[in-house]
N, C-alpha and C. Protein backbone atom coordinates (compact mmCIF):
# COMPACT_ATOMS: atom_id res chain seq x y z
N UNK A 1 105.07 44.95 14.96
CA UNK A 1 105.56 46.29 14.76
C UNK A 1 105.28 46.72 13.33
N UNK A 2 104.74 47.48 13.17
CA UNK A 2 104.42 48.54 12.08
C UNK A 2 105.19 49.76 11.57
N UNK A 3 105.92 50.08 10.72
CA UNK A 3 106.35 51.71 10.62
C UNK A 3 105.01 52.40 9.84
N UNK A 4 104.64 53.20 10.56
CA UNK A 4 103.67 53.95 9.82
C UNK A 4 103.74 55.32 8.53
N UNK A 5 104.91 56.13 9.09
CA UNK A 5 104.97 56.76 8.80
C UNK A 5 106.96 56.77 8.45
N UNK A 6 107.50 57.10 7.49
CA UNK A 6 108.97 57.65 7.91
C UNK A 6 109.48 59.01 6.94
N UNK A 7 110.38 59.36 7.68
CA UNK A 7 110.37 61.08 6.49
C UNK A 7 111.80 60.95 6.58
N UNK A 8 112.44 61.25 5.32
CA UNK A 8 114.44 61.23 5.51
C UNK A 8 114.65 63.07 5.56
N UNK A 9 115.30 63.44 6.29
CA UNK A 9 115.56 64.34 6.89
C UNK A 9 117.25 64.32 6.49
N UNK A 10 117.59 64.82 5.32
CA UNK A 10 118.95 64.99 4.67
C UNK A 10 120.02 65.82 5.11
N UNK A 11 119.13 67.23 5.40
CA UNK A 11 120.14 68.28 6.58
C UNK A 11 120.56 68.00 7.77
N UNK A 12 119.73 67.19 8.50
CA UNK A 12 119.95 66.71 9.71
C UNK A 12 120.69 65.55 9.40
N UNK A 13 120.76 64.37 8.48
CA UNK A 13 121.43 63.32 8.41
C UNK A 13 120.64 62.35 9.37
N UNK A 14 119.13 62.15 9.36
CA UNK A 14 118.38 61.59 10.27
C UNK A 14 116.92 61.38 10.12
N UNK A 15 116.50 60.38 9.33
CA UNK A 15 115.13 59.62 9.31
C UNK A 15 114.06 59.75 10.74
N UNK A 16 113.11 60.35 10.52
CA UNK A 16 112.19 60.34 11.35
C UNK A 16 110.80 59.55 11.38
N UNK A 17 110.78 58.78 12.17
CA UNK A 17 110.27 56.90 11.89
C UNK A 17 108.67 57.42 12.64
N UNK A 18 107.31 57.00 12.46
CA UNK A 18 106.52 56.93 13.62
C UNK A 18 106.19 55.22 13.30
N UNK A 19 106.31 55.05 14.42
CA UNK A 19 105.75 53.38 14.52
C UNK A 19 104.88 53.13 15.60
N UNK A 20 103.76 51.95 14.60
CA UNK A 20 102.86 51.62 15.81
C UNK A 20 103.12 49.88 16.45
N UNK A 21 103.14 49.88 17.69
CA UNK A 21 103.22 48.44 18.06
C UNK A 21 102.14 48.00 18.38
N UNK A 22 101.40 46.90 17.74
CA UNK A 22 100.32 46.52 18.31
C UNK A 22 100.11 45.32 19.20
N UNK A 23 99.33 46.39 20.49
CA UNK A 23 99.13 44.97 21.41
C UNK A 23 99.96 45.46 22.87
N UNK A 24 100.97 46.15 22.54
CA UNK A 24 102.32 45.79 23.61
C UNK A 24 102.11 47.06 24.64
N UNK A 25 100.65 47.58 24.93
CA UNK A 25 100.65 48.95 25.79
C UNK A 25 101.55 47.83 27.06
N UNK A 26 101.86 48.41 27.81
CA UNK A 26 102.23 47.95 29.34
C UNK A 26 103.69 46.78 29.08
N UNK A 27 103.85 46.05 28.01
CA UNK A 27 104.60 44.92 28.47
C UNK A 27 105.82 45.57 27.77
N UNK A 28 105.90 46.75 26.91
CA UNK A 28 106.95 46.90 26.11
C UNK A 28 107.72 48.18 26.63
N UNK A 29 108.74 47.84 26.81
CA UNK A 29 110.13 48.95 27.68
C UNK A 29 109.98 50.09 26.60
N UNK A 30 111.39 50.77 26.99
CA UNK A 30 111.80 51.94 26.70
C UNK A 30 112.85 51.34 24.98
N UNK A 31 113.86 50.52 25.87
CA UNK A 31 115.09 49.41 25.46
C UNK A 31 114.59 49.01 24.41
N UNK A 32 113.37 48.00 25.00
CA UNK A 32 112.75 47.10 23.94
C UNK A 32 112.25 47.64 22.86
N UNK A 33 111.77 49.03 23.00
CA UNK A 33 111.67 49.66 21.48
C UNK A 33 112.20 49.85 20.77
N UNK A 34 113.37 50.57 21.23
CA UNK A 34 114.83 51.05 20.64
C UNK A 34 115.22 49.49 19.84
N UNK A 35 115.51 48.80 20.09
CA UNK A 35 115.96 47.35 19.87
C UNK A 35 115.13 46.93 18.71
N UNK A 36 113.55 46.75 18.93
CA UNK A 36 112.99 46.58 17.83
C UNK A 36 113.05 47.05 16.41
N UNK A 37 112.64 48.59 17.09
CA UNK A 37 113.05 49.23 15.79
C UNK A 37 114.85 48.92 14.98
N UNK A 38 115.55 49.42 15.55
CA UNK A 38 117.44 48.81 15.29
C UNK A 38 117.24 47.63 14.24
N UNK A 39 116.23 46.53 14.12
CA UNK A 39 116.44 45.63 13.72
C UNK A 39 115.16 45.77 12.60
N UNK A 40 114.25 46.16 13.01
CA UNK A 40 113.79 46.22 11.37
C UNK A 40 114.37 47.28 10.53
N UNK A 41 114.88 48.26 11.14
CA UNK A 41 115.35 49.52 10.24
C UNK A 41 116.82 49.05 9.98
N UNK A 42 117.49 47.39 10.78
CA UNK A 42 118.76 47.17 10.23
C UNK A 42 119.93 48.13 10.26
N UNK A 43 119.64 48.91 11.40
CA UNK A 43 120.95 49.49 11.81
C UNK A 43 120.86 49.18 13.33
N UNK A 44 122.17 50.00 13.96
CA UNK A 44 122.74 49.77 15.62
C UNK A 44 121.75 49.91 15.96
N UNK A 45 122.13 50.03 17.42
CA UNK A 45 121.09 50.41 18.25
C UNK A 45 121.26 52.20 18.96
N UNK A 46 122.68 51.98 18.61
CA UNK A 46 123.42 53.40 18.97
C UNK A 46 123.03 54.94 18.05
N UNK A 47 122.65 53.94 17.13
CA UNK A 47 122.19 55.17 15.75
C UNK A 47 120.37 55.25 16.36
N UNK A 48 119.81 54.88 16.93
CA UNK A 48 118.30 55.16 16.81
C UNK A 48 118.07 55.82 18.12
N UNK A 49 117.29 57.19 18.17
CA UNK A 49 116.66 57.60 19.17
C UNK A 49 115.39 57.40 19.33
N UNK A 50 114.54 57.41 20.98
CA UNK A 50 113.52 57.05 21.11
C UNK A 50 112.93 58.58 21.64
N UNK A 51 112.23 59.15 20.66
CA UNK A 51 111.62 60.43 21.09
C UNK A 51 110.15 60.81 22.09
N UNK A 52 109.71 59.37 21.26
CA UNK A 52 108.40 59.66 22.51
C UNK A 52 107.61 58.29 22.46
N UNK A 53 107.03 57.71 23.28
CA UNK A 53 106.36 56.63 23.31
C UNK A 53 104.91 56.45 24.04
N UNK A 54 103.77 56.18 23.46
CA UNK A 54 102.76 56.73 24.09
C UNK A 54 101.66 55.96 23.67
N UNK A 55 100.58 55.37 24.74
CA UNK A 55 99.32 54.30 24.44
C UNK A 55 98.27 55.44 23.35
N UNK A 56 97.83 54.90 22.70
CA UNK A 56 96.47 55.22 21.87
C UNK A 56 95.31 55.09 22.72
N UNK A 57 94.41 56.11 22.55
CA UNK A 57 93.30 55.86 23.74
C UNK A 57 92.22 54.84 23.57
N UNK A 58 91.72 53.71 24.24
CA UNK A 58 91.07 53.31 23.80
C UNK A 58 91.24 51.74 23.36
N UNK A 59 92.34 51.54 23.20
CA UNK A 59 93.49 50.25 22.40
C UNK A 59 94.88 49.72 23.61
N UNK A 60 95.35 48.95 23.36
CA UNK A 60 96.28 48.70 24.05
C UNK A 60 97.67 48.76 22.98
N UNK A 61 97.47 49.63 22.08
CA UNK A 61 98.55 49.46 20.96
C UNK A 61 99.52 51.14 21.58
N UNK A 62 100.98 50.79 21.00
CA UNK A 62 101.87 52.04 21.54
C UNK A 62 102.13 52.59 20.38
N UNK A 63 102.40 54.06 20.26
CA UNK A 63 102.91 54.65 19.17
C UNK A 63 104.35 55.39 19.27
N UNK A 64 105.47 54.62 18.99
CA UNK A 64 106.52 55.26 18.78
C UNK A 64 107.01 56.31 18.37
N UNK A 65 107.67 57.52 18.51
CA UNK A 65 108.06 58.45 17.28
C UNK A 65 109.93 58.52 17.69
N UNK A 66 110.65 57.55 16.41
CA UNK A 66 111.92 57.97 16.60
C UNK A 66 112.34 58.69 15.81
N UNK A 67 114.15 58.78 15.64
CA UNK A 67 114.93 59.53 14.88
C UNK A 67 115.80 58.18 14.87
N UNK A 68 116.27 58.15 13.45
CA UNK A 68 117.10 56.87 13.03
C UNK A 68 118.40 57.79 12.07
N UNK A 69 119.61 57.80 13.24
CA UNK A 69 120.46 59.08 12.59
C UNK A 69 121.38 58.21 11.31
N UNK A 70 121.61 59.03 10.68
CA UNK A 70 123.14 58.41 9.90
C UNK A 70 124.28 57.74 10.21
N UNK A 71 124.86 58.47 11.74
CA UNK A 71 126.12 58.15 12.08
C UNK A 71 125.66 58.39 13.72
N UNK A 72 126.54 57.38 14.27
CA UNK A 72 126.78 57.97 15.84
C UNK A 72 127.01 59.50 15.44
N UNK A 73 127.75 59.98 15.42
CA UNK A 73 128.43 61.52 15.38
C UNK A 73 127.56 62.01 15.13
N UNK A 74 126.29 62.31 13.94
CA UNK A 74 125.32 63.44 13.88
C UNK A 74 124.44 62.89 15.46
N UNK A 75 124.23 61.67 16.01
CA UNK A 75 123.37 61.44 17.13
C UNK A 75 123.99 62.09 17.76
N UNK A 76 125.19 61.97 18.13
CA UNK A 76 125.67 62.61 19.78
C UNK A 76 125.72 64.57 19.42
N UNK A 77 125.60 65.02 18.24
CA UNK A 77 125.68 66.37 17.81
C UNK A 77 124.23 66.70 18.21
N UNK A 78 123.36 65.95 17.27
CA UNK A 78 122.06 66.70 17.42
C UNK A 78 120.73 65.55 18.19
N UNK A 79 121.07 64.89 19.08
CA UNK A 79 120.19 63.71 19.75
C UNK A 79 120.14 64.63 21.23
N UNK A 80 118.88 64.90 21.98
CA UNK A 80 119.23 65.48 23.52
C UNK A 80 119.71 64.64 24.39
N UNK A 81 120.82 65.28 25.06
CA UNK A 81 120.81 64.18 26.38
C UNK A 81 119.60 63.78 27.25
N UNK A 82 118.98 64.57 27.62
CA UNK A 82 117.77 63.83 28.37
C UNK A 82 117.25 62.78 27.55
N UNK A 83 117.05 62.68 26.56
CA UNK A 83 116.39 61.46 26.00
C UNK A 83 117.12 60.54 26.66
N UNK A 84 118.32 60.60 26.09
CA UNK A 84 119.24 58.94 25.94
C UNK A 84 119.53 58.42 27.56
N UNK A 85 118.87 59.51 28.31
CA UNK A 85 119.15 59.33 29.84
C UNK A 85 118.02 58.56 30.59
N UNK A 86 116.51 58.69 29.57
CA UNK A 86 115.40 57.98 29.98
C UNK A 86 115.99 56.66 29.63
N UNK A 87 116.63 55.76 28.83
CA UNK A 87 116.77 54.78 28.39
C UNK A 87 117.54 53.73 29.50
N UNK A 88 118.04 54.89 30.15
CA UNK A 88 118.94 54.09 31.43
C UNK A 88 118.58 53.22 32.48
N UNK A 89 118.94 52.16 33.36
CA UNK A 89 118.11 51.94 33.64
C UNK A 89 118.44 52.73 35.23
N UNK A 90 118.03 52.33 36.64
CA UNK A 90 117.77 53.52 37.92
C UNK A 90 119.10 53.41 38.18
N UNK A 91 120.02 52.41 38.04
CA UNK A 91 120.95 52.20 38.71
C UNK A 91 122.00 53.27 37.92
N UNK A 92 121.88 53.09 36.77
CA UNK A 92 122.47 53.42 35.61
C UNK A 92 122.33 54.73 35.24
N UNK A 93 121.28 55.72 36.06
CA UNK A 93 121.01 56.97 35.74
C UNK A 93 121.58 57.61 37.11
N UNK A 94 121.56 56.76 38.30
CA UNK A 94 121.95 57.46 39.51
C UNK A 94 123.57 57.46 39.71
N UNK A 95 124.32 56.56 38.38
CA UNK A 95 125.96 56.42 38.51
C UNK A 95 126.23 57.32 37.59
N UNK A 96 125.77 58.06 36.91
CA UNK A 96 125.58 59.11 35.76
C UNK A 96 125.72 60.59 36.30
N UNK A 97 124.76 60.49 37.60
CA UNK A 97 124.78 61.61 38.51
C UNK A 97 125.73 62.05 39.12
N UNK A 98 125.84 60.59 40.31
CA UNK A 98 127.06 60.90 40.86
C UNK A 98 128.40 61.30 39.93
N UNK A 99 128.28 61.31 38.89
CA UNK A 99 129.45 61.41 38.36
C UNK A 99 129.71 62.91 37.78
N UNK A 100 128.26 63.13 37.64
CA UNK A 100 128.25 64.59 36.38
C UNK A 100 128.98 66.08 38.13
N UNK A 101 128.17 64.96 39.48
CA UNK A 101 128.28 65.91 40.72
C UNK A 101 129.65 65.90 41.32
N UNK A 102 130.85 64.63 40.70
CA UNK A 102 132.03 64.85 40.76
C UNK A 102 132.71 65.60 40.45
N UNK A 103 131.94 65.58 39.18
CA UNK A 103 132.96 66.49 37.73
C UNK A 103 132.73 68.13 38.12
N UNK A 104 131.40 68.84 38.89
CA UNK A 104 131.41 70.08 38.89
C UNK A 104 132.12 70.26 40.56
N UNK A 105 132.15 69.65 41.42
CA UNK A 105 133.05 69.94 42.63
C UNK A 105 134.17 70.77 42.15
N UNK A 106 134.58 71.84 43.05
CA UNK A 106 135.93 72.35 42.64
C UNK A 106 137.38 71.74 43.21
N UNK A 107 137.80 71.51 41.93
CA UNK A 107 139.07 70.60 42.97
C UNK A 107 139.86 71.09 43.86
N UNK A 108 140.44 70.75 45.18
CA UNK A 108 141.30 71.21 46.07
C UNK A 108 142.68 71.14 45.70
N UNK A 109 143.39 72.48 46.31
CA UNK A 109 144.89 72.34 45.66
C UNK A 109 145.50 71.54 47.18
């Protein structure tokens, strides 16, 4: 793992990381990025978003682009939910559903 690029983003309260992994097109998750990065950048895992992840043409190397926030609290303020929803895994995104389709039912008196 490589950081290639990182920019601190002070208004936002949130470092914007691009990293390249070399080698790992196909064998490396969603998780497993998030995780990697967490540990060379030495924070949670809860503080880092995974914005986009994508093969280089040509190479079998991946190019990361996260956001490495300050605090949980600026993540859950300014992080999208759809992101943090790719990270889930099927089981884990379809108990998410059922739940969001509980919550808008209108309740019966």
């Amino acid at each position: 793992m490589e950081i290639q690029k990182s920019k601190e983003s002070k208004l936002l309260g949130r470092r914007e990381v691009l990293v390249l992994f070399k080698e790992k097109a196909g064998s490396l998750t969603r998780r497993d990025a998030v995780k990697e990065v967490a540990q060379e950048m030495k924070v949670e895992e809860k503080r880092v978003g995974l914005i986009s992840l994508y093969s280089e043409a040509g190479t079998r190397s991946l190019v990361g682009r996260f956001h490495v926030y300050d605090s949980e609290e600026s993540m859950k303020r300014l992080h999208q939910d759809y992101l943090s929803v790719r990270l889930l895994t099927k089981e884990e995104r379809e108990k998410l559903k059922q739940e969001k389709k509980k919550a808008e039912q209108p309740k019966a008196k």
